[in-house]
PDB file of N, CA and C in Angstrom:
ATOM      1  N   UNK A   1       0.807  -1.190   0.000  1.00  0.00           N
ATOM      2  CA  UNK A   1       0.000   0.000   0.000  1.00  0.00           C
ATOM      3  C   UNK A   1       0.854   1.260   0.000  1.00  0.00           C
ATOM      4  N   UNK A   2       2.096   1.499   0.359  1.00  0.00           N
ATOM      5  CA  UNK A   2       2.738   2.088   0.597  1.00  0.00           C
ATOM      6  C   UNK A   2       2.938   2.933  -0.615  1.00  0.00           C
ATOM      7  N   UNK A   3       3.367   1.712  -2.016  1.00  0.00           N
ATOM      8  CA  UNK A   3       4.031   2.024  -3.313  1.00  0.00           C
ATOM      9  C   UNK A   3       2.851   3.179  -3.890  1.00  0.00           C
ATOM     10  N   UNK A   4       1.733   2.716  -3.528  1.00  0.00           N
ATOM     11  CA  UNK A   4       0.299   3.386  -3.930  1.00  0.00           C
ATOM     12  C   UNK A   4       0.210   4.882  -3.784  1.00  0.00           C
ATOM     13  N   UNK A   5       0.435   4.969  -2.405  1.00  0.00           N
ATOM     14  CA  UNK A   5       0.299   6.127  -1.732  1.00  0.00           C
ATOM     15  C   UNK A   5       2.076   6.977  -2.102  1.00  0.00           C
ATOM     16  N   UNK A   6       2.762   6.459  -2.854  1.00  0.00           N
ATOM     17  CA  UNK A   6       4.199   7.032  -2.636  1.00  0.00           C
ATOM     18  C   UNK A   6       3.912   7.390  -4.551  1.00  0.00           C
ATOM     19  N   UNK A   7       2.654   6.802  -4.974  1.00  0.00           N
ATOM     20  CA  UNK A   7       2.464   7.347  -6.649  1.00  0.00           C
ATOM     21  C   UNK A   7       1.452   8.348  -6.333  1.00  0.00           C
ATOM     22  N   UNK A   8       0.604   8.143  -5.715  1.00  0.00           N
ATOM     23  CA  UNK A   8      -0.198   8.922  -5.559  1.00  0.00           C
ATOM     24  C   UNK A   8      -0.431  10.390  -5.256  1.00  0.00           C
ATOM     25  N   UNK A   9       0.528  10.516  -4.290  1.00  0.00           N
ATOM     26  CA  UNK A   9       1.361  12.048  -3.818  1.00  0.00           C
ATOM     27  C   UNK A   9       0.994  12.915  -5.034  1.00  0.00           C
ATOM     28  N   UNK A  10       2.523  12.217  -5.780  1.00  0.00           N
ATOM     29  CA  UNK A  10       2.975  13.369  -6.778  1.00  0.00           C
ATOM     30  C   UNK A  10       1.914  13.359  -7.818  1.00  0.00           C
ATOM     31  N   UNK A  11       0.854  12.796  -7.694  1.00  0.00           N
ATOM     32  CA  UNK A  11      -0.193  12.393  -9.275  1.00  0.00           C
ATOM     33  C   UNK A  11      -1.391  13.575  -8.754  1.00  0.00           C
ATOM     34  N   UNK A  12      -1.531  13.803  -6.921  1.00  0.00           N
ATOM     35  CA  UNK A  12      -2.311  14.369  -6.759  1.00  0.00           C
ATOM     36  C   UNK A  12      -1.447  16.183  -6.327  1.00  0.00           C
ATOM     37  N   UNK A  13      -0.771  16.262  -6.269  1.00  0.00           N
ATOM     38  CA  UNK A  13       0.395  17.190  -6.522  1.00  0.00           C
ATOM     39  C   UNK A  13       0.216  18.059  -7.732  1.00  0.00           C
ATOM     40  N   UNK A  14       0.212  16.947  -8.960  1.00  0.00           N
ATOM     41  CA  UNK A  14       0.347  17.741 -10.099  1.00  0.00           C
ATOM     42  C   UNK A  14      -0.858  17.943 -10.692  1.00  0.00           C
ATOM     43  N   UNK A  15      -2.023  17.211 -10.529  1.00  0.00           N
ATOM     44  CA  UNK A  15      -3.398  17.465 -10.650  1.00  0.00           C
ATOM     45  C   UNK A  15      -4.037  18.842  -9.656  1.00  0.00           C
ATOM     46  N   UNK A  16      -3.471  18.910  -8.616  1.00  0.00           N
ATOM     47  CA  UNK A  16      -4.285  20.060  -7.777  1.00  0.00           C
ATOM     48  C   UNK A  16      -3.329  21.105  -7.875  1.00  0.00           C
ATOM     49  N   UNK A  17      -2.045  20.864  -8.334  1.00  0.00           N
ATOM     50  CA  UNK A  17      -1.449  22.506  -8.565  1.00  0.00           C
ATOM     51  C   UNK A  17      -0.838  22.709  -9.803  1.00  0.00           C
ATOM     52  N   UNK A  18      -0.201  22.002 -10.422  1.00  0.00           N
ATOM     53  CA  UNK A  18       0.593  22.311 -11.809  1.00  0.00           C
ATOM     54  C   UNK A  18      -0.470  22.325 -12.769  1.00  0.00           C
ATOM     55  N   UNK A  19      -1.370  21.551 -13.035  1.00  0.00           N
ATOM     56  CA  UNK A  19      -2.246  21.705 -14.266  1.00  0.00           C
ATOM     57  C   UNK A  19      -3.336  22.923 -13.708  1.00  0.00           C
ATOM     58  N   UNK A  20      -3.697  23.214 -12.573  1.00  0.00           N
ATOM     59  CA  UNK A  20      -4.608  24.381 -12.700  1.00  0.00           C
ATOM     60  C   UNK A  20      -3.700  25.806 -12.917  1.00  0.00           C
ATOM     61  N   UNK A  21      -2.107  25.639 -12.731  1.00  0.00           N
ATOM     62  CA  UNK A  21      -1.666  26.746 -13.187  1.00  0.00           C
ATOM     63  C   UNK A  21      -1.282  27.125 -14.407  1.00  0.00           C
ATOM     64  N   UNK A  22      -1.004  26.258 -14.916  1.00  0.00           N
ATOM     65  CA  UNK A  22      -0.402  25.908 -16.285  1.00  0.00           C
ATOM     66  C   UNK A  22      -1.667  25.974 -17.474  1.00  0.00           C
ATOM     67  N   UNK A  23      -3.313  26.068 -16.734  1.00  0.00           N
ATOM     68  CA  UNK A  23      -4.314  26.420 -17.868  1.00  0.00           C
ATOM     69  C   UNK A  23      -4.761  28.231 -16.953  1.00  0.00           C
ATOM     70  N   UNK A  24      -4.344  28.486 -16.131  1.00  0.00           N
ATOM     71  CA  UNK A  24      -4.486  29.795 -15.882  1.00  0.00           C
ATOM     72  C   UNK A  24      -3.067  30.778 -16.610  1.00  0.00           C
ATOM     73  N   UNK A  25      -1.984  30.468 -16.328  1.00  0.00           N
ATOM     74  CA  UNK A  25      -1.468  30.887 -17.230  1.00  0.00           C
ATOM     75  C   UNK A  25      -1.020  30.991 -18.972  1.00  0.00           C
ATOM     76  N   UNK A  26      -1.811  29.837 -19.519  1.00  0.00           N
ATOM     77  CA  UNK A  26      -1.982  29.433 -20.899  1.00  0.00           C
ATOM     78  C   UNK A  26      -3.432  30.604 -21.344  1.00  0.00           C
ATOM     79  N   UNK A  27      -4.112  30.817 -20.239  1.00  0.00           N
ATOM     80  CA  UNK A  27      -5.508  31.803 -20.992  1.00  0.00           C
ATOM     81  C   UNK A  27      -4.752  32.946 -20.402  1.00  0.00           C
ATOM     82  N   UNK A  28      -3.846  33.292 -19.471  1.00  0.00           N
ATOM     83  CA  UNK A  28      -3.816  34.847 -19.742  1.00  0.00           C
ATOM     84  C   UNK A  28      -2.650  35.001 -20.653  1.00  0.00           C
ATOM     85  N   UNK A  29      -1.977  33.990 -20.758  1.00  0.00           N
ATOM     86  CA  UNK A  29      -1.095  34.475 -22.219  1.00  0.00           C
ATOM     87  C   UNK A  29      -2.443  34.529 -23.355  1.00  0.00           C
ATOM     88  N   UNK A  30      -3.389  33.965 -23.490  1.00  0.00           N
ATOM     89  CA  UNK A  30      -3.667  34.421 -24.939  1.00  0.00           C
ATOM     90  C   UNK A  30      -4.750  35.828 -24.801  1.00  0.00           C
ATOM     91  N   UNK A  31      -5.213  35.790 -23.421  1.00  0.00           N
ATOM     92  CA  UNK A  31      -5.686  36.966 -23.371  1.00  0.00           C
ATOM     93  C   UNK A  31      -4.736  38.404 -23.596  1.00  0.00           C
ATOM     94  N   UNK A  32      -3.220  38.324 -23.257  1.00  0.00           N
ATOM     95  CA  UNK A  32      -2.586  39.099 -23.389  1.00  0.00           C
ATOM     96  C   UNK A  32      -2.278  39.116 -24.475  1.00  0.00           C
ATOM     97  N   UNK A  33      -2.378  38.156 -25.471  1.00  0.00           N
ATOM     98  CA  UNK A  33      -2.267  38.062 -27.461  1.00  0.00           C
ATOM     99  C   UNK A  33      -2.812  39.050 -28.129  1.00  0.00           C
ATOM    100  N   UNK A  34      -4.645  38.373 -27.859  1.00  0.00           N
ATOM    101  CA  UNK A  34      -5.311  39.464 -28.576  1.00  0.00           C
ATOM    102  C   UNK A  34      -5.448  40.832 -27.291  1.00  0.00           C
ATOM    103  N   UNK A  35      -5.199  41.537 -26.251  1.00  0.00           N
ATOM    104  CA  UNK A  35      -4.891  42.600 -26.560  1.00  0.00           C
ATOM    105  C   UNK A  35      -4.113  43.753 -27.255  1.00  0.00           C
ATOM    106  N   UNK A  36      -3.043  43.034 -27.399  1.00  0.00           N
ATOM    107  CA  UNK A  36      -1.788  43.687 -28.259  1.00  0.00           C
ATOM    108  C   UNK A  36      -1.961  43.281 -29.635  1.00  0.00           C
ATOM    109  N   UNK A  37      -2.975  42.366 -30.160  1.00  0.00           N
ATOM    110  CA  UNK A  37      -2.963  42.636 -31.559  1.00  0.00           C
ATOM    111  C   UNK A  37      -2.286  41.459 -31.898  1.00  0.00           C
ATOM    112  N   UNK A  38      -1.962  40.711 -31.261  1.00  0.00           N
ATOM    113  CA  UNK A  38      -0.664  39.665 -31.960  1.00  0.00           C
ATOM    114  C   UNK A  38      -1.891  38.452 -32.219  1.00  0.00           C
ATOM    115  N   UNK A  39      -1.691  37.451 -33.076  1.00  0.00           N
ATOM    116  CA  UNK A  39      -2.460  36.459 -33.538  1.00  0.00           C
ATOM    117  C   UNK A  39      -1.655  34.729 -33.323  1.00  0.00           C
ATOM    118  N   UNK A  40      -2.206  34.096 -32.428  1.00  0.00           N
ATOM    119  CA  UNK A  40      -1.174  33.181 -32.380  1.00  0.00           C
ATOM    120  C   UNK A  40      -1.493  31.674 -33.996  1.00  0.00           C
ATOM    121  N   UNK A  41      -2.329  32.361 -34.939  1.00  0.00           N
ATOM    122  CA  UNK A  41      -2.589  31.665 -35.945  1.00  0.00           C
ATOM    123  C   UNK A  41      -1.961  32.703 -37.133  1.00  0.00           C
ATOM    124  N   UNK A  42      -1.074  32.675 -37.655  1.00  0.00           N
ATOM    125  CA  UNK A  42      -0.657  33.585 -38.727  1.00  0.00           C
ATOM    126  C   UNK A  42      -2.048  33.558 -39.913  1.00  0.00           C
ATOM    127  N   UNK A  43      -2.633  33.013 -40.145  1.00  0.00           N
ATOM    128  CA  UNK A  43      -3.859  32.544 -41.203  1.00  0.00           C
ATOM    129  C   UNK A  43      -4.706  33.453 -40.444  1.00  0.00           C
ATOM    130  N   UNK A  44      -4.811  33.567 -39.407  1.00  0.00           N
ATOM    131  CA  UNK A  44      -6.165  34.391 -38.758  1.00  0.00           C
ATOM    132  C   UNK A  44      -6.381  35.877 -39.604  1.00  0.00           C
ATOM    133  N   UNK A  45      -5.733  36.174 -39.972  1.00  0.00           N
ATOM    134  CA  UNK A  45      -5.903  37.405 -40.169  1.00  0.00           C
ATOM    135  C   UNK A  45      -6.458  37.503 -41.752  1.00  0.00           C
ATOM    136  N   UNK A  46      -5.750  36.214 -42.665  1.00  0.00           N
ATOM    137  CA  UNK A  46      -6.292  36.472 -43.845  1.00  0.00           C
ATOM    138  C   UNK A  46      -7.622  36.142 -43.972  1.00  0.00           C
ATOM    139  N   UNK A  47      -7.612  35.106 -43.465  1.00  0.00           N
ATOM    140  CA  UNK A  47      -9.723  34.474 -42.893  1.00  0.00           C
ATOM    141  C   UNK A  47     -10.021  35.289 -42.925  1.00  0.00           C
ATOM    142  N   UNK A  48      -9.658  36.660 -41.655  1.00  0.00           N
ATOM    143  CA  UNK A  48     -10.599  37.513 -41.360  1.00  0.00           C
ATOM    144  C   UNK A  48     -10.986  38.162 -42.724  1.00  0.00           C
ATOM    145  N   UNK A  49      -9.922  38.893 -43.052  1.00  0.00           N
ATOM    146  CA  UNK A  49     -10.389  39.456 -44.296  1.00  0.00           C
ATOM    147  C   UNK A  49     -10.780  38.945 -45.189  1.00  0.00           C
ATOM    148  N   UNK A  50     -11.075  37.783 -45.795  1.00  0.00           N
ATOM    149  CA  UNK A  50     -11.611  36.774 -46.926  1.00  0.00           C
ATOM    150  C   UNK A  50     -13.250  37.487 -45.877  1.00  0.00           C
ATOM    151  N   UNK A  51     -13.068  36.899 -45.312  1.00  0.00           N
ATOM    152  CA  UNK A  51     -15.082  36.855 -44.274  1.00  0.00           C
ATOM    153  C   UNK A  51     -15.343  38.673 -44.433  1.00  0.00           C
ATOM    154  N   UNK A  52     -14.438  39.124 -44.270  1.00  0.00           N
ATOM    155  CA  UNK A  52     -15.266  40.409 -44.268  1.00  0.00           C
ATOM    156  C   UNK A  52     -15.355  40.747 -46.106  1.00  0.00           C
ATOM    157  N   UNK A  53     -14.656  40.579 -46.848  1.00  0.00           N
ATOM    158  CA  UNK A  53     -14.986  40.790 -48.128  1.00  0.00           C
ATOM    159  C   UNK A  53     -16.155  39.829 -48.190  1.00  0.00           C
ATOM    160  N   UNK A  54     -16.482  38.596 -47.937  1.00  0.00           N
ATOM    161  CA  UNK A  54     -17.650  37.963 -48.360  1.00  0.00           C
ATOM    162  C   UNK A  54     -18.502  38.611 -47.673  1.00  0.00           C
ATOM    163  N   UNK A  55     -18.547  39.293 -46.187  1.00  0.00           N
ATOM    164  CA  UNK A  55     -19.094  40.042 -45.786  1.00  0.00           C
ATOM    165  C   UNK A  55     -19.903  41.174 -46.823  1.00  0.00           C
ATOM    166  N   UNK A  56     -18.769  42.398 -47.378  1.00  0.00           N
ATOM    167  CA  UNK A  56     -19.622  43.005 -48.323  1.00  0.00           C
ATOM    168  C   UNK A  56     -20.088  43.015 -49.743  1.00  0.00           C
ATOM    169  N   UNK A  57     -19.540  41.546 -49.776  1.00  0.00           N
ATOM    170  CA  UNK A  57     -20.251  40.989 -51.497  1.00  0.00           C
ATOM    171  C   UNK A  57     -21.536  40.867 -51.292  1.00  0.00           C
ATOM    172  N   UNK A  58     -21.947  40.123 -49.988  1.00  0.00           N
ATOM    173  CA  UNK A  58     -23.072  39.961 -49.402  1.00  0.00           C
ATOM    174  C   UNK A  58     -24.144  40.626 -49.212  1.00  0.00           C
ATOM    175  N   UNK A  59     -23.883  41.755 -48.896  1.00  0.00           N
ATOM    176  CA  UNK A  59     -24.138  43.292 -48.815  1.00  0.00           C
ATOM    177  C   UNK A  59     -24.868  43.441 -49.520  1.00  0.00           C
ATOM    178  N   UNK A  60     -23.924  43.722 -50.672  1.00  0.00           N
ATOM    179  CA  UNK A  60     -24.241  44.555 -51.646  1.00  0.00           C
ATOM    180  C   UNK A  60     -25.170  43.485 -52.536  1.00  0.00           C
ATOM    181  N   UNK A  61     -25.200  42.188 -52.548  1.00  0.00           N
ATOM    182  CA  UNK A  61     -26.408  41.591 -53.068  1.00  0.00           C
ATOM    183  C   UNK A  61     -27.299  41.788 -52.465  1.00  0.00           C
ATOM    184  N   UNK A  62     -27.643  42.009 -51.127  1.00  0.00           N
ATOM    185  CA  UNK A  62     -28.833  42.555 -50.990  1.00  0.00           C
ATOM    186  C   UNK A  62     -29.509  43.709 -51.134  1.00  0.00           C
ATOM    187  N   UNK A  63     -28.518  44.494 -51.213  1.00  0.00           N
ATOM    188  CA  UNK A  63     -29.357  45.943 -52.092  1.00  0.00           C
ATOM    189  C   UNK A  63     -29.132  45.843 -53.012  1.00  0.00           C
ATOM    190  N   UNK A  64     -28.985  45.201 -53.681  1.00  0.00           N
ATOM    191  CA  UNK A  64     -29.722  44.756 -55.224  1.00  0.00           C
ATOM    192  C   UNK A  64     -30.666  44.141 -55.375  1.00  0.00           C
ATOM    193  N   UNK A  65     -30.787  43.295 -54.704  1.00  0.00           N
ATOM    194  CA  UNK A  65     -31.993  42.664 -54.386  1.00  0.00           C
ATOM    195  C   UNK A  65     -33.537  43.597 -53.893  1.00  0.00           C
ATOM    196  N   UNK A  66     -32.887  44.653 -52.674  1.00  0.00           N
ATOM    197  CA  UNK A  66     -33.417  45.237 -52.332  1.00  0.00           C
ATOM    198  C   UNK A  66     -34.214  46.309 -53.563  1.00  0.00           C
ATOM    199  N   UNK A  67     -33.046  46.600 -54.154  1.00  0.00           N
ATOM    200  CA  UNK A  67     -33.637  47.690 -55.453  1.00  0.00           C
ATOM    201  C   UNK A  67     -34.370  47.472 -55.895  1.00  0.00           C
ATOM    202  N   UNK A  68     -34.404  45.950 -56.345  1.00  0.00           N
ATOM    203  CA  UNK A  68     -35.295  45.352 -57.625  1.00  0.00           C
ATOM    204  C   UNK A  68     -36.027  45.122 -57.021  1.00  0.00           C
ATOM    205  N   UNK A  69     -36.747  44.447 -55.756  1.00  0.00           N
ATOM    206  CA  UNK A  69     -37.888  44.335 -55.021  1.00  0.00           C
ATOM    207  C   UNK A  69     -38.973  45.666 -55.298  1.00  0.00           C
ATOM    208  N   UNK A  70     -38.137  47.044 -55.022  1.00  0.00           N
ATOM    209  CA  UNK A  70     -38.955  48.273 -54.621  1.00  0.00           C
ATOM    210  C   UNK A  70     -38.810  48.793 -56.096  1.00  0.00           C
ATOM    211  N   UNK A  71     -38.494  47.986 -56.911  1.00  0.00           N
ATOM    212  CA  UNK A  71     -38.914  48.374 -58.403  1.00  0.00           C
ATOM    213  C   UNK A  71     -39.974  47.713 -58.461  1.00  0.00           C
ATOM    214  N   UNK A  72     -40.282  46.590 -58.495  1.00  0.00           N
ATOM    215  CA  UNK A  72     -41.014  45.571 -58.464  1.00  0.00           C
ATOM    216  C   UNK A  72     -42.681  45.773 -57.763  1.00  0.00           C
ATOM    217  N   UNK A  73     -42.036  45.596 -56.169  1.00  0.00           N
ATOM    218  CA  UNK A  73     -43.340  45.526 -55.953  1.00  0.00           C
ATOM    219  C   UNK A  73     -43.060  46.735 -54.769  1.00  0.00           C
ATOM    220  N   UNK A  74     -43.650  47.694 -55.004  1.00  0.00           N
ATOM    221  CA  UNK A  74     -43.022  48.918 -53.655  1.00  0.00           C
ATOM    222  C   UNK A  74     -43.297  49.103 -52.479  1.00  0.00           C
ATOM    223  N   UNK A  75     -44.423  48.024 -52.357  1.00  0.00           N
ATOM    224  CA  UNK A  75     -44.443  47.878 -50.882  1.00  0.00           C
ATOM    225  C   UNK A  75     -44.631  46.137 -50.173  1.00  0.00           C
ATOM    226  N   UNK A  76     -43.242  45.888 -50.578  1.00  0.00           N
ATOM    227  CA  UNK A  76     -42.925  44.532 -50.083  1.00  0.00           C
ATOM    228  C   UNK A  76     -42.023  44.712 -48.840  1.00  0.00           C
ATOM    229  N   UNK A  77     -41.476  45.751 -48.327  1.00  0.00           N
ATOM    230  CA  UNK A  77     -41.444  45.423 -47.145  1.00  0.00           C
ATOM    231  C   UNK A  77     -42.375  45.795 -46.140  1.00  0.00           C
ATOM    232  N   UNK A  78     -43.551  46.367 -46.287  1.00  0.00           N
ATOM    233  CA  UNK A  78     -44.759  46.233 -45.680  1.00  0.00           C
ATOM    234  C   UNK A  78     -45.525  45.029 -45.267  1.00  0.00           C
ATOM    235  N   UNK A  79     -45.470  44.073 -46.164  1.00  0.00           N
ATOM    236  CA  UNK A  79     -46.297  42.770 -45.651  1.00  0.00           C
ATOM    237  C   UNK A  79     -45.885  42.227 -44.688  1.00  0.00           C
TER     238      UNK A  79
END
């Protein structure tokens, strides 16, 4: 019983203090990332901008859409 309790120590050691520090300091490093702007995905940034251009392709099909509706029928956003 001894060997048990002589594994056990260090298993409950590193479960009740090293891993709860080691995920408290893993989120304020990335909280300290994105304040300063830094990206820990180099790709993040082009995504972003791909999404925001599909963002205003998007857009702008709907006021086209929109146009041709209130050509169409002029009071379709009334119903």
């Amino acid at each position: 019983m001894s060997i048990f309790w002589a594994l056990m120590i260090p298993v409950i050691i590193f479960l009740g203090i090293i891993i709860p520090t080691w995920i408290v300091f893993h989120y304020i490093t990335l909280w300290m990332r994105m304040r300063s702007g830094d990206s820990a995905d180099p790709t993040a940034s082009a995504e972003l901008d791909e999404l925001r251009g599909l963002a205003d392709r998007l857009e702008q099909r709907l006021v086209s859409i929109e146009t041709i509706l209130d050509a169409d029928a002029p009071d379709w956003r009334h119903k």
